[in-house]
C-alpha atoms as a PDB file:
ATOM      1  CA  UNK A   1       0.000   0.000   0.000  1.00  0.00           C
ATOM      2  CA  UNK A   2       1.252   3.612  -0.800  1.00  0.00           C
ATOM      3  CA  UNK A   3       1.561   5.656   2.175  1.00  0.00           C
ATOM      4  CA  UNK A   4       0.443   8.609   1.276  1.00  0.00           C
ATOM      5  CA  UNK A   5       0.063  10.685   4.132  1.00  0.00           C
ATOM      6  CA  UNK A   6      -1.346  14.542   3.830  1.00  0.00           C
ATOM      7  CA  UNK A   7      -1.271  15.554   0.157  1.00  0.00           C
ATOM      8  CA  UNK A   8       1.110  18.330  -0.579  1.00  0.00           C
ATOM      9  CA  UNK A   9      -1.189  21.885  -0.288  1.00  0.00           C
ATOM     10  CA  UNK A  10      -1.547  24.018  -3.320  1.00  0.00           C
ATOM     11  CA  UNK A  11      -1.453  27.542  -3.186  1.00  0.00           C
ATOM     12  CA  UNK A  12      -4.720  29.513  -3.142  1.00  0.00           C
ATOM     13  CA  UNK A  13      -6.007  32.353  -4.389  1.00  0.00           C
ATOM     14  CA  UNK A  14      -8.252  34.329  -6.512  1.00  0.00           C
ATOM     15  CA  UNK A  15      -8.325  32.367  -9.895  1.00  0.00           C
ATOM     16  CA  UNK A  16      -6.115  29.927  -8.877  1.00  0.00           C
ATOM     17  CA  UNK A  17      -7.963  25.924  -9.008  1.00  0.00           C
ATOM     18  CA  UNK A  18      -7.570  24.040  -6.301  1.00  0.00           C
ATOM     19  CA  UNK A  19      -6.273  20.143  -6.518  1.00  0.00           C
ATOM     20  CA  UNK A  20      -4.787  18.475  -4.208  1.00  0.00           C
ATOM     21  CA  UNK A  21      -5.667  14.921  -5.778  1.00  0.00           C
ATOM     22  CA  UNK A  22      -3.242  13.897  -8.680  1.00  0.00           C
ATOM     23  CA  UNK A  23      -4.274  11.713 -10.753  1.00  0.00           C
ATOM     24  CA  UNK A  24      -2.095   8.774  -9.612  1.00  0.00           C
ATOM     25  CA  UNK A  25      -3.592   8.814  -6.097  1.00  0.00           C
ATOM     26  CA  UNK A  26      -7.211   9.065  -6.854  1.00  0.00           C
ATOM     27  CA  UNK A  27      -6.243   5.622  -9.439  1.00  0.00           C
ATOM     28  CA  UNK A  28      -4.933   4.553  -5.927  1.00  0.00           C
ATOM     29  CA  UNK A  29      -7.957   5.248  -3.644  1.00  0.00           C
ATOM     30  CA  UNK A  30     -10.379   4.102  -6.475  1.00  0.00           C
ATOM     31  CA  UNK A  31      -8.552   0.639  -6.692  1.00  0.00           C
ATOM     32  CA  UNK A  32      -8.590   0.416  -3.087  1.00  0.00           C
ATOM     33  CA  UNK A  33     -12.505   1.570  -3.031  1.00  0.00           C
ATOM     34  CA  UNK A  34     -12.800  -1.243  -5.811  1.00  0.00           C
ATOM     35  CA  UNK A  35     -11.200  -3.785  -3.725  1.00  0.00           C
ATOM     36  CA  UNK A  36     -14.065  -3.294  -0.890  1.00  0.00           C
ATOM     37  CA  UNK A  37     -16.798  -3.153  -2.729  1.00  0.00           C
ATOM     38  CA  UNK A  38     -17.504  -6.534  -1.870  1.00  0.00           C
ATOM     39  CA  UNK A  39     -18.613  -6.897   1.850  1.00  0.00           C
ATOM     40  CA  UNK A  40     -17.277  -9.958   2.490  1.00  0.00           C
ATOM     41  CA  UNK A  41     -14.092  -8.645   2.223  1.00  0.00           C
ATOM     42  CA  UNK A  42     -15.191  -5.605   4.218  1.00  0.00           C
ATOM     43  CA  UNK A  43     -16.430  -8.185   7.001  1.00  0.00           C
ATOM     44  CA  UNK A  44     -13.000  -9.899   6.714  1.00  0.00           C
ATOM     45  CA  UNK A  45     -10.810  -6.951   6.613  1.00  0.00           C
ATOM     46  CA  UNK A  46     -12.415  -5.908   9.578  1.00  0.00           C
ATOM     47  CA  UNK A  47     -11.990  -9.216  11.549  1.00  0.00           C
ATOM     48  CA  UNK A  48      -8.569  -8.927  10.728  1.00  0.00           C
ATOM     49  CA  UNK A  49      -7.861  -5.671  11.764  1.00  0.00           C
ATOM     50  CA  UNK A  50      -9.121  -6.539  15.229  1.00  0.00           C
ATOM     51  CA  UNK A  51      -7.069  -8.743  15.394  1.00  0.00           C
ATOM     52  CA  UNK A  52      -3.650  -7.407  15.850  1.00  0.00           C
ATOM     53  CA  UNK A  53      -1.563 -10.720  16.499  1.00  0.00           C
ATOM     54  CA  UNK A  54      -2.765 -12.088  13.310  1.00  0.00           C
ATOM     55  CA  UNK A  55      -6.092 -14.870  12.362  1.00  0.00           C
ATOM     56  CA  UNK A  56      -5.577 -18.061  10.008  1.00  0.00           C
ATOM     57  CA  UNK A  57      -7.619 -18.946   7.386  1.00  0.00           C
ATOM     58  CA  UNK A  58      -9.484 -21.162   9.101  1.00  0.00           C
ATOM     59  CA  UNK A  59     -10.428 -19.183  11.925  1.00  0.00           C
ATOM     60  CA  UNK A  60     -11.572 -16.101   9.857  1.00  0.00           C
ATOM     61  CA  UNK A  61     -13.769 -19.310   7.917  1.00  0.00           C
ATOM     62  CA  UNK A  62     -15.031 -20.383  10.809  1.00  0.00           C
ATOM     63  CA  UNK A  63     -16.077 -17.071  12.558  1.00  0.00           C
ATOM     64  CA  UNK A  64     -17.722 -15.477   9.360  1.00  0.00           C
ATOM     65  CA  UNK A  65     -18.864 -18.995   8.078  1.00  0.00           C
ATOM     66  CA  UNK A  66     -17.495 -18.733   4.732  1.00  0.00           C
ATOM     67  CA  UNK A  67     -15.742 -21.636   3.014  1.00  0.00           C
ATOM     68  CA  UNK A  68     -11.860 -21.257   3.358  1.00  0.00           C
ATOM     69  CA  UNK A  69     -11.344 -21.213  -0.499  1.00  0.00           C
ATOM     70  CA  UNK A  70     -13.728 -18.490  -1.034  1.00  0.00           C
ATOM     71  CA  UNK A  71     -11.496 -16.865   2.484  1.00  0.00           C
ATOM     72  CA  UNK A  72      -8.195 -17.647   0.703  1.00  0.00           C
ATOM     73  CA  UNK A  73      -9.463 -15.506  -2.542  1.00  0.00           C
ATOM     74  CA  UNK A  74     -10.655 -12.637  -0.812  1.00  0.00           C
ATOM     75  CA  UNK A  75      -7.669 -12.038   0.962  1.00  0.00           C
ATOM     76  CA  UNK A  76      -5.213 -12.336  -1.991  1.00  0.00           C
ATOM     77  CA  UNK A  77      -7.782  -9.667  -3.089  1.00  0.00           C
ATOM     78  CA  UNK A  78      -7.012  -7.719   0.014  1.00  0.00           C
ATOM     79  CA  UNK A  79      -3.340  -8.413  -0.491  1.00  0.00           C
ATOM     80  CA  UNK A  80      -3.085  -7.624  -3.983  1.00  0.00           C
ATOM     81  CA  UNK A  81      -3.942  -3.580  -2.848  1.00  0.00           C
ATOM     82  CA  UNK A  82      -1.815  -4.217   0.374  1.00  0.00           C
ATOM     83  CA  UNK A  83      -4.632  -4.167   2.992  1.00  0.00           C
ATOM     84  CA  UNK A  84      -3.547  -7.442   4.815  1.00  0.00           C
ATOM     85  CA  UNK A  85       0.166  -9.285   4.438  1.00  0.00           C
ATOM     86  CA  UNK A  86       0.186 -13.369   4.820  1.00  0.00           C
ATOM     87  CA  UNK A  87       2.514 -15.440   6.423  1.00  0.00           C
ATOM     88  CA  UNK A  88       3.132 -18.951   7.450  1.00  0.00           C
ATOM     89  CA  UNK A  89       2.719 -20.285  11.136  1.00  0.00           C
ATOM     90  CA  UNK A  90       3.224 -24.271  10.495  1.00  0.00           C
ATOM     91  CA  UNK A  91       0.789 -25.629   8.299  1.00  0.00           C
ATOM     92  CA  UNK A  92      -1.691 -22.513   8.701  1.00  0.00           C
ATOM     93  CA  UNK A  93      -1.686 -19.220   6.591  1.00  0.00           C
ATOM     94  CA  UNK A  94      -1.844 -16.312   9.071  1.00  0.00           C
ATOM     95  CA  UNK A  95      -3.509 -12.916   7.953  1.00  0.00           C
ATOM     96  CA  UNK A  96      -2.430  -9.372   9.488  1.00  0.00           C
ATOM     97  CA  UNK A  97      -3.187  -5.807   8.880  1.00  0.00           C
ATOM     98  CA  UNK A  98      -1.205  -3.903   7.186  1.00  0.00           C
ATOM     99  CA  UNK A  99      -0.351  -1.015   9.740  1.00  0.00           C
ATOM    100  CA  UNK A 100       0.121   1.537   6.719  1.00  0.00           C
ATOM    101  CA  UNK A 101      -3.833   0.443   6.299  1.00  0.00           C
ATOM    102  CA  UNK A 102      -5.010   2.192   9.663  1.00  0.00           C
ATOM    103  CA  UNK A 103      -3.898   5.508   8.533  1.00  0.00           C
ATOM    104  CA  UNK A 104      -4.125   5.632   4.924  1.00  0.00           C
ATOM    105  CA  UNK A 105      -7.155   3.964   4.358  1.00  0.00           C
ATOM    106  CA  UNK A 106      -9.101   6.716   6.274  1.00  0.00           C
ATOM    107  CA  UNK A 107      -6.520   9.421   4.877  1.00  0.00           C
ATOM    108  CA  UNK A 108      -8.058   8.150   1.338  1.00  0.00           C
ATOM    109  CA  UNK A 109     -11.215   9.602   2.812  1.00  0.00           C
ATOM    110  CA  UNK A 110     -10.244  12.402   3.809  1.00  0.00           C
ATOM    111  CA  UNK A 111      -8.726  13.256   0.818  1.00  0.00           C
ATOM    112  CA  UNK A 112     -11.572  12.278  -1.279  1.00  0.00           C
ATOM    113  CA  UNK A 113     -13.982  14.217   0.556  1.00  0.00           C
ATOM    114  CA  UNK A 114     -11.914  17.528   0.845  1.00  0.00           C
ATOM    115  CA  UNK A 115     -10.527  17.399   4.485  1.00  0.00           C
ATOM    116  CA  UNK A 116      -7.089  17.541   3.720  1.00  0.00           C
ATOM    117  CA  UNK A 117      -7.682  20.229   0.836  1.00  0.00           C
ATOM    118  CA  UNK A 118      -5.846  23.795   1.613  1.00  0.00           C
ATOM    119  CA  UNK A 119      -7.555  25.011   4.363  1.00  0.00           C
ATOM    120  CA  UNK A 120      -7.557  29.236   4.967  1.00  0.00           C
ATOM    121  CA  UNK A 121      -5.752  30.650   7.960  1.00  0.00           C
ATOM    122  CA  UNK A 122      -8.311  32.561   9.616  1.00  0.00           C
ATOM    123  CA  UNK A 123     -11.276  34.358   8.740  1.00  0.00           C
ATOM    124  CA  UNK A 124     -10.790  36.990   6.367  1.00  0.00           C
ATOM    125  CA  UNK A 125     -14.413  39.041   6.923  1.00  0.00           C
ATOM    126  CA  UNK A 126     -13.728  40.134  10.128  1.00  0.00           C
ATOM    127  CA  UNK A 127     -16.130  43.628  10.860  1.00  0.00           C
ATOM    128  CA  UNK A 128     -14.634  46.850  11.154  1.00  0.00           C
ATOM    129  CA  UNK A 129     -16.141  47.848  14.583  1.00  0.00           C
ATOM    130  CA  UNK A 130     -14.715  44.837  16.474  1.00  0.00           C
ATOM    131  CA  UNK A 131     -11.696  45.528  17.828  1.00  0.00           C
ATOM    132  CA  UNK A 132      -9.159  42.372  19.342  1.00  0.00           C
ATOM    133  CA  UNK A 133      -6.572  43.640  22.095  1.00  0.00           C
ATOM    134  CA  UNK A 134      -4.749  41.967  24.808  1.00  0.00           C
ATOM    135  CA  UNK A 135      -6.630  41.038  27.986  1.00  0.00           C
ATOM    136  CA  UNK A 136      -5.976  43.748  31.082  1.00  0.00           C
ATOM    137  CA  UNK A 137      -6.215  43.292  34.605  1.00  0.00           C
ATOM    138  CA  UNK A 138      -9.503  45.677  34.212  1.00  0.00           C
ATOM    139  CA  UNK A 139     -11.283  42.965  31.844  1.00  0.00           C
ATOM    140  CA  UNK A 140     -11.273  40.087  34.780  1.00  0.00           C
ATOM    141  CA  UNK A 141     -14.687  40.674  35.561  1.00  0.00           C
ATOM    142  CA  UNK A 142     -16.443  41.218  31.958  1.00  0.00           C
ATOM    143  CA  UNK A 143     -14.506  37.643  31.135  1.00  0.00           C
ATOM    144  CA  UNK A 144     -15.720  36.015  33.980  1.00  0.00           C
ATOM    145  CA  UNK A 145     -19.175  36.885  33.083  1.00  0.00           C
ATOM    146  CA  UNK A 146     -19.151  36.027  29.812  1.00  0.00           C
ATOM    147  CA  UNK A 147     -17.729  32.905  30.802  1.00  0.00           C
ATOM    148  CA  UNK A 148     -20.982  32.630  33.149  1.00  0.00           C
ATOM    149  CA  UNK A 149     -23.313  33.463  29.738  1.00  0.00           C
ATOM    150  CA  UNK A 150     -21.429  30.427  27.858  1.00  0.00           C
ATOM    151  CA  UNK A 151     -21.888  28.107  30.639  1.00  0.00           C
ATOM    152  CA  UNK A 152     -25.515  28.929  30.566  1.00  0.00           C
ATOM    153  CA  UNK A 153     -26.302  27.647  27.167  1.00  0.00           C
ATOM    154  CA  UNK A 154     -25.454  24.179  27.954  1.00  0.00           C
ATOM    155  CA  UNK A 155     -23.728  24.093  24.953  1.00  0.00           C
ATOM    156  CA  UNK A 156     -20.249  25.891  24.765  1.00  0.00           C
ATOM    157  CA  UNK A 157     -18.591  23.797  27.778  1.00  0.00           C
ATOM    158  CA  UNK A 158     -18.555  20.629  30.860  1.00  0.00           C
ATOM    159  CA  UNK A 159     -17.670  23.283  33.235  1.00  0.00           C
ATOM    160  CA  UNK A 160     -21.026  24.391  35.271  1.00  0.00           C
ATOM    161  CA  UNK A 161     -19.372  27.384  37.186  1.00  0.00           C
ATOM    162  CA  UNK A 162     -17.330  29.858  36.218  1.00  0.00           C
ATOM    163  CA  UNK A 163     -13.846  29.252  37.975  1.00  0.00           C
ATOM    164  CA  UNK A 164     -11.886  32.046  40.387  1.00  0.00           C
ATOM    165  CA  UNK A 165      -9.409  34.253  38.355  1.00  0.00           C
ATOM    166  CA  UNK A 166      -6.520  32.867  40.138  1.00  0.00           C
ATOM    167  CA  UNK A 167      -7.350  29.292  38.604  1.00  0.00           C
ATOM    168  CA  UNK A 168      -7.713  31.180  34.936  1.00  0.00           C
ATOM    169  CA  UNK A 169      -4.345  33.217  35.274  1.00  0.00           C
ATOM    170  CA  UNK A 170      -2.679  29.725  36.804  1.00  0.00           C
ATOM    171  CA  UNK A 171      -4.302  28.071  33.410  1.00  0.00           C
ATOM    172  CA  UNK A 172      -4.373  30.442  30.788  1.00  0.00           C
ATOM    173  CA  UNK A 173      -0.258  31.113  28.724  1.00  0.00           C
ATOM    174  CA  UNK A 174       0.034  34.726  29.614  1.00  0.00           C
ATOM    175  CA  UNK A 175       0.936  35.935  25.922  1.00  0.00           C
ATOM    176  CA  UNK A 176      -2.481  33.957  24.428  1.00  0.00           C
ATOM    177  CA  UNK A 177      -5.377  36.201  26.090  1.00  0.00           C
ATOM    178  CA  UNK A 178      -7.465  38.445  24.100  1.00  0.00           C
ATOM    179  CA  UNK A 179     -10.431  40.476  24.114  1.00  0.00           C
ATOM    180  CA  UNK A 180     -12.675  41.656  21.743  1.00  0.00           C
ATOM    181  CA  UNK A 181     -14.328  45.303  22.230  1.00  0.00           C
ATOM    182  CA  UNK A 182     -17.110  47.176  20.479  1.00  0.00           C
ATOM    183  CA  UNK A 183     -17.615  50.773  21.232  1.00  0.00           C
ATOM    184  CA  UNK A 184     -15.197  50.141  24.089  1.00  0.00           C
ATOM    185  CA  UNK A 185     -17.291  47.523  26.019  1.00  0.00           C
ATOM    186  CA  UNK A 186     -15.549  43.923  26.265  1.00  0.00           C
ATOM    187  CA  UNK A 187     -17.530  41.560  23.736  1.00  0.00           C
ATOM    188  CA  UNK A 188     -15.664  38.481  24.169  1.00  0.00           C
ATOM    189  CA  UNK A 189     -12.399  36.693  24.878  1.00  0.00           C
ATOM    190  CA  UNK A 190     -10.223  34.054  23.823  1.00  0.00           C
ATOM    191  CA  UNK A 191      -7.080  32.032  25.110  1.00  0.00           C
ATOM    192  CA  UNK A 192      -4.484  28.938  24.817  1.00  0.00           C
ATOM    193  CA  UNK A 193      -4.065  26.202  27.584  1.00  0.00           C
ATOM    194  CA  UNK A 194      -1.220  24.153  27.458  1.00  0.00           C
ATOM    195  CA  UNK A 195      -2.682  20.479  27.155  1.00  0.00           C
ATOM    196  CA  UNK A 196       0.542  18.719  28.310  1.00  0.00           C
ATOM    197  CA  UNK A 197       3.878  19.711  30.647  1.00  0.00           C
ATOM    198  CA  UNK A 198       5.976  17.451  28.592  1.00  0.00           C
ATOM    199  CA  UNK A 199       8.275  18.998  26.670  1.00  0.00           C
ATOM    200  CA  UNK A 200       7.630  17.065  23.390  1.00  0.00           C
ATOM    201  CA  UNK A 201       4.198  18.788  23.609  1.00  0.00           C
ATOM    202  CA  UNK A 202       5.263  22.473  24.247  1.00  0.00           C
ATOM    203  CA  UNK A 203       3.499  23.746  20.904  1.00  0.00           C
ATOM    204  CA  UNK A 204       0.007  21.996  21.573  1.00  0.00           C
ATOM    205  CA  UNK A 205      -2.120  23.970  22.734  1.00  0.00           C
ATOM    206  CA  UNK A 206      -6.155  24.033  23.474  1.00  0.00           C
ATOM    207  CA  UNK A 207      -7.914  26.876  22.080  1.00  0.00           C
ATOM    208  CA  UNK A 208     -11.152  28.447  23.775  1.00  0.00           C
ATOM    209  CA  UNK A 209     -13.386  31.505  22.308  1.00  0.00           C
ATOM    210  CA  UNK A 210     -16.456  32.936  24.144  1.00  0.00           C
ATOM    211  CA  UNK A 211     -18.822  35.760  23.052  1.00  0.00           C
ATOM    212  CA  UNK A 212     -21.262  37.739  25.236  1.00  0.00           C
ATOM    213  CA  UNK A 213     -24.989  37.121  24.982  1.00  0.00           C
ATOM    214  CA  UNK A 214     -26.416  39.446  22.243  1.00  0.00           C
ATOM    215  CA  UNK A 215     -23.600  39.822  20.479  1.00  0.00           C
ATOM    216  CA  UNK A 216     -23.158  36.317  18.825  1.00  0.00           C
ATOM    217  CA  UNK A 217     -24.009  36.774  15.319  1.00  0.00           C
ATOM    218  CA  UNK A 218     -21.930  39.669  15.234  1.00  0.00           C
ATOM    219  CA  UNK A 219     -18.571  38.699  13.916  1.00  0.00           C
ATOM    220  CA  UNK A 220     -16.414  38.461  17.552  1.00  0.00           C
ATOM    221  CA  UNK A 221     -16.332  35.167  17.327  1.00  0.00           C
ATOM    222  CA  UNK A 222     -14.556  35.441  14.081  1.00  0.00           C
ATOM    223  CA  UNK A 223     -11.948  38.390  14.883  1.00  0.00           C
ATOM    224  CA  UNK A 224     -10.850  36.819  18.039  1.00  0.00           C
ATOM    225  CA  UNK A 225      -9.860  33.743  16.501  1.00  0.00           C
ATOM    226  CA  UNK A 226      -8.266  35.530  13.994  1.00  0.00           C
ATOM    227  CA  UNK A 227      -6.454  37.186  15.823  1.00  0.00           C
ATOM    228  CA  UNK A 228      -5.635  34.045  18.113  1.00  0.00           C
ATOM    229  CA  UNK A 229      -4.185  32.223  15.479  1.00  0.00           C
ATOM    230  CA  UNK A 230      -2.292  34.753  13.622  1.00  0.00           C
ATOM    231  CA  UNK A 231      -0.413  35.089  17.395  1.00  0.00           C
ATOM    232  CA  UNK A 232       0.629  31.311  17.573  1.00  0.00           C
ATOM    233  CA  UNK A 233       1.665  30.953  14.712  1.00  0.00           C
ATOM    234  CA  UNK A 234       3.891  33.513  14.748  1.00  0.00           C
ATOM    235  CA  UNK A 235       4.802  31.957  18.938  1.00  0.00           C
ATOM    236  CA  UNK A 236       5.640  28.336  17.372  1.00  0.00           C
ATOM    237  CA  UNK A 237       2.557  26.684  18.317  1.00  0.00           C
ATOM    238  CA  UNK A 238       2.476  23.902  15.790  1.00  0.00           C
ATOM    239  CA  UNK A 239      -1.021  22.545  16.828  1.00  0.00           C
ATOM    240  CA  UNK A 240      -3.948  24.155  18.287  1.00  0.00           C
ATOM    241  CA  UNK A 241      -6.985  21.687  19.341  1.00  0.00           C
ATOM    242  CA  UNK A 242     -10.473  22.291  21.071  1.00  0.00           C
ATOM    243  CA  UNK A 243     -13.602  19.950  21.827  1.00  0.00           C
ATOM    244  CA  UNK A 244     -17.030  21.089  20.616  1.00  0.00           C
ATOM    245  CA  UNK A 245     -20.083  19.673  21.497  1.00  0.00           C
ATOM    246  CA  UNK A 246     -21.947  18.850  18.111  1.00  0.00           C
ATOM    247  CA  UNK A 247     -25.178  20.568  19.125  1.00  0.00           C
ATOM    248  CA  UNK A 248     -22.862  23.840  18.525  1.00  0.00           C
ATOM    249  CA  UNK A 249     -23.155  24.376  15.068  1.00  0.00           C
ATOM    250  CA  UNK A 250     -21.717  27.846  15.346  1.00  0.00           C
ATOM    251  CA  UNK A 251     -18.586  27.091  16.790  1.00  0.00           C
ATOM    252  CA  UNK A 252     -17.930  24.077  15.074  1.00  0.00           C
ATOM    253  CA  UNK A 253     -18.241  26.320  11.293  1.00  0.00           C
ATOM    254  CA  UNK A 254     -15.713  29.075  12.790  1.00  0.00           C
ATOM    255  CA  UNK A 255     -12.827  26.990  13.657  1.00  0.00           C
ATOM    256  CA  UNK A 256     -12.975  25.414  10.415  1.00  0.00           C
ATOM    257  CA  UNK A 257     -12.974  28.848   9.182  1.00  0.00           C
ATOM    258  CA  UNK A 258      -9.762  28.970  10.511  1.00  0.00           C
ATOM    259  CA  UNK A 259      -7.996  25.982   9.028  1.00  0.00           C
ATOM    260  CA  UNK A 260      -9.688  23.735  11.623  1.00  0.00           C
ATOM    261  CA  UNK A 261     -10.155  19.629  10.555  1.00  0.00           C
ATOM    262  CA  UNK A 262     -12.511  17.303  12.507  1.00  0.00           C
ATOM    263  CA  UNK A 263     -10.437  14.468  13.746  1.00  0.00           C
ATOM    264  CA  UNK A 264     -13.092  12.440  15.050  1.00  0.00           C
ATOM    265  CA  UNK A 265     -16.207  12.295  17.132  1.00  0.00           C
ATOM    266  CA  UNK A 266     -15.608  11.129  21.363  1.00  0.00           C
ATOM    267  CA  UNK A 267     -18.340   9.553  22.326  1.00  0.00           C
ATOM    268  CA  UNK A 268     -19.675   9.932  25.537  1.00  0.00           C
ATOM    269  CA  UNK A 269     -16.794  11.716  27.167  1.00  0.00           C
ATOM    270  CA  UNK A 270     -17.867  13.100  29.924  1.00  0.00           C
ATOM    271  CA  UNK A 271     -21.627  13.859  31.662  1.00  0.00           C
ATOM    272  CA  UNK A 272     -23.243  17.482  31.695  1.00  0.00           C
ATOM    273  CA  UNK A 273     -26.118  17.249  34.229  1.00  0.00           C
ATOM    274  CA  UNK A 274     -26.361  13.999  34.403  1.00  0.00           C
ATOM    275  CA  UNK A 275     -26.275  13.362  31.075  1.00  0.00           C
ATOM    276  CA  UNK A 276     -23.563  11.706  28.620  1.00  0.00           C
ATOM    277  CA  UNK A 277     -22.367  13.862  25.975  1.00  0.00           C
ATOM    278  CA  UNK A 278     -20.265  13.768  22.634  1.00  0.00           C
ATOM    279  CA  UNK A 279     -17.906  16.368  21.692  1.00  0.00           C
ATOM    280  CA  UNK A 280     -15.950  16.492  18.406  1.00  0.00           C
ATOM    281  CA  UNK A 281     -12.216  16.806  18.585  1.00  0.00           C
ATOM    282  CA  UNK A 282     -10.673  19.528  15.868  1.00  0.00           C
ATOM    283  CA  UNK A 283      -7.478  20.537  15.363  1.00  0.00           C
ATOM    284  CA  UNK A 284      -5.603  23.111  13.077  1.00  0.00           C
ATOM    285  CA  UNK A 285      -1.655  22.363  12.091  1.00  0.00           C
ATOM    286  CA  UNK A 286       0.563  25.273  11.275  1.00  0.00           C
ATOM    287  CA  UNK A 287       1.503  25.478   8.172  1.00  0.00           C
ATOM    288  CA  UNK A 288       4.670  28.592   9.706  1.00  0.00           C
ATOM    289  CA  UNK A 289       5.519  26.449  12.050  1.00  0.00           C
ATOM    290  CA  UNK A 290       5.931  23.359   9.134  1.00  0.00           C
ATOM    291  CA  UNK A 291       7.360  26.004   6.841  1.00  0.00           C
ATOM    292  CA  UNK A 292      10.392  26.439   9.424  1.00  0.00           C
ATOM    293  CA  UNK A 293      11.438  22.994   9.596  1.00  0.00           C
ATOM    294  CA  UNK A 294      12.597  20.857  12.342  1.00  0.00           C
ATOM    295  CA  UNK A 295      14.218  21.744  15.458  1.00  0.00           C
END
């Protein structure tokens, strides 16, 4: 199997086409597409796939109750496009997953369906009478209550009260804190947590962005994160993350605004109320920070 990985991005702009599917790999993905179009293979790719110390023939014949020549063809099928690899183990032919399979398999997808695509860097159509400036002692208690209006929509956060400013200064990185005025009166904020104290983790960060009651709607949402993102890329921060609950439409359409990609859906992670709830897990790579090179 080719291991593909992210497609190279293409530069964007006005007029210029964007493609970032040669030819070659969408023959790839199509043979591989192809090669699963039959759902007995799909059933045994799967079996063998969870099973990461390898299954024989027989077993696979047994457990889907398939004869073991009609086994043995669909996984030279599967081996032909390098899904599975075979090997011997005495008399019995063992089946494993290709590990290149777990990633580029589902990168195929991705690929096909425009997630890994050129994403922008930020918003662009951010309104003239928002203005984004770093957070001030002064703004403490304007955060702390929008934080309060966020938490009261059931829908921007787990956290049911809003926490003491010490715990926000001891959590928030001191050069990621904004706040987003109109007419002088403090709209919304935004801010980076650390999400590790390892040191292979320095430049991941979690990303949060609130916005007053009666002013969502408005665009503050949109120049805060602007501006947020613009600032770590320029600090190093290679990867910014944040968890959205999937009832938040809003949210989840601004951070992919911002160069944001859905990396997957956690189900039932933790309980608001009482109740279990999903959240959907998006990140956003820097494409400065990639552009520098390694360390």
């Amino acid at each position: 199997m080719t291991s593909l990985g992210v497609p190279p991005r293409t530069a964007s702009g006005p007029g210029v086409e964007i493609d970032a599917l040669s030819p070659e790999d969408a023959a790839t993905y199509a043979g591989w597409f192809a090669c699963l179009a039959e759902p007995t293979r799909v059933r045994l790719l799967h079996h063998v796939a969870a099973s990461p110390t390898g299954i024989t023939i027989g077993d696979l014949a047994e457990t889907l109750g398939i004869g073991q020549p009609t086994i043995s063809h669909h996984v030279r099928k599967l081996a032909d496009v390098g899904f599975v690899t075979t090997g011997k183990h005495g008399t019995s032919t063992v089946v494993m997953v290709n590990p290149n399979c777990c990633s580029d398999l589902p990168s195929a997808a991705d690929a096909v369906m425009g997630v890994l695509t050129v994403r922008p860097c930020c918003p662009e159509d951010v309104p003239a009478d928002v203005t984004v400036r770093r957070l001030h002692d002064g703004d403490w208690e304007a955060v702390r209550r929008i934080y309060a209006e966020g938490i009261a929509t059931g829908t921007a956060t787990f956290t049911t009260e809003v926490p003491d400013r010490e715990v926000l200064d001891d959590q928030w990185l001191p050069e990621h804190r904004w706040v987003a005025e109109i007419d002088g009166q403090v709209v919304g904020w935004a801010t980076l947590s650390p999400v590790s104290n390892r040191e292979c983790y320095r430049g991941v960060v979690e990303n949060s962005v609130y916005v007053a009651d009666g002013m969502r709607g408005r665009g503050v949402g949109k120049a805060l994160l602007r501006t947020q993102v613009i600032a770590a890329d320029r600090a190093g921060l290679w990867t910014l993350q944040t968890s959205i609950f999937p009832e938040n439409r809003a949210s989840l359409a601004l951070h992919h605004s911002a160069g944001f990609r859905t990396v997957g859906v956690r189900e039932r992670i933790g309980k608001l109320a009482g109740v279990w709830r999903d959240t959907v897990l998006l990140e956003r790579r820097s494409d400065a920070v990639s552009a520098a090179g390694d360390e």
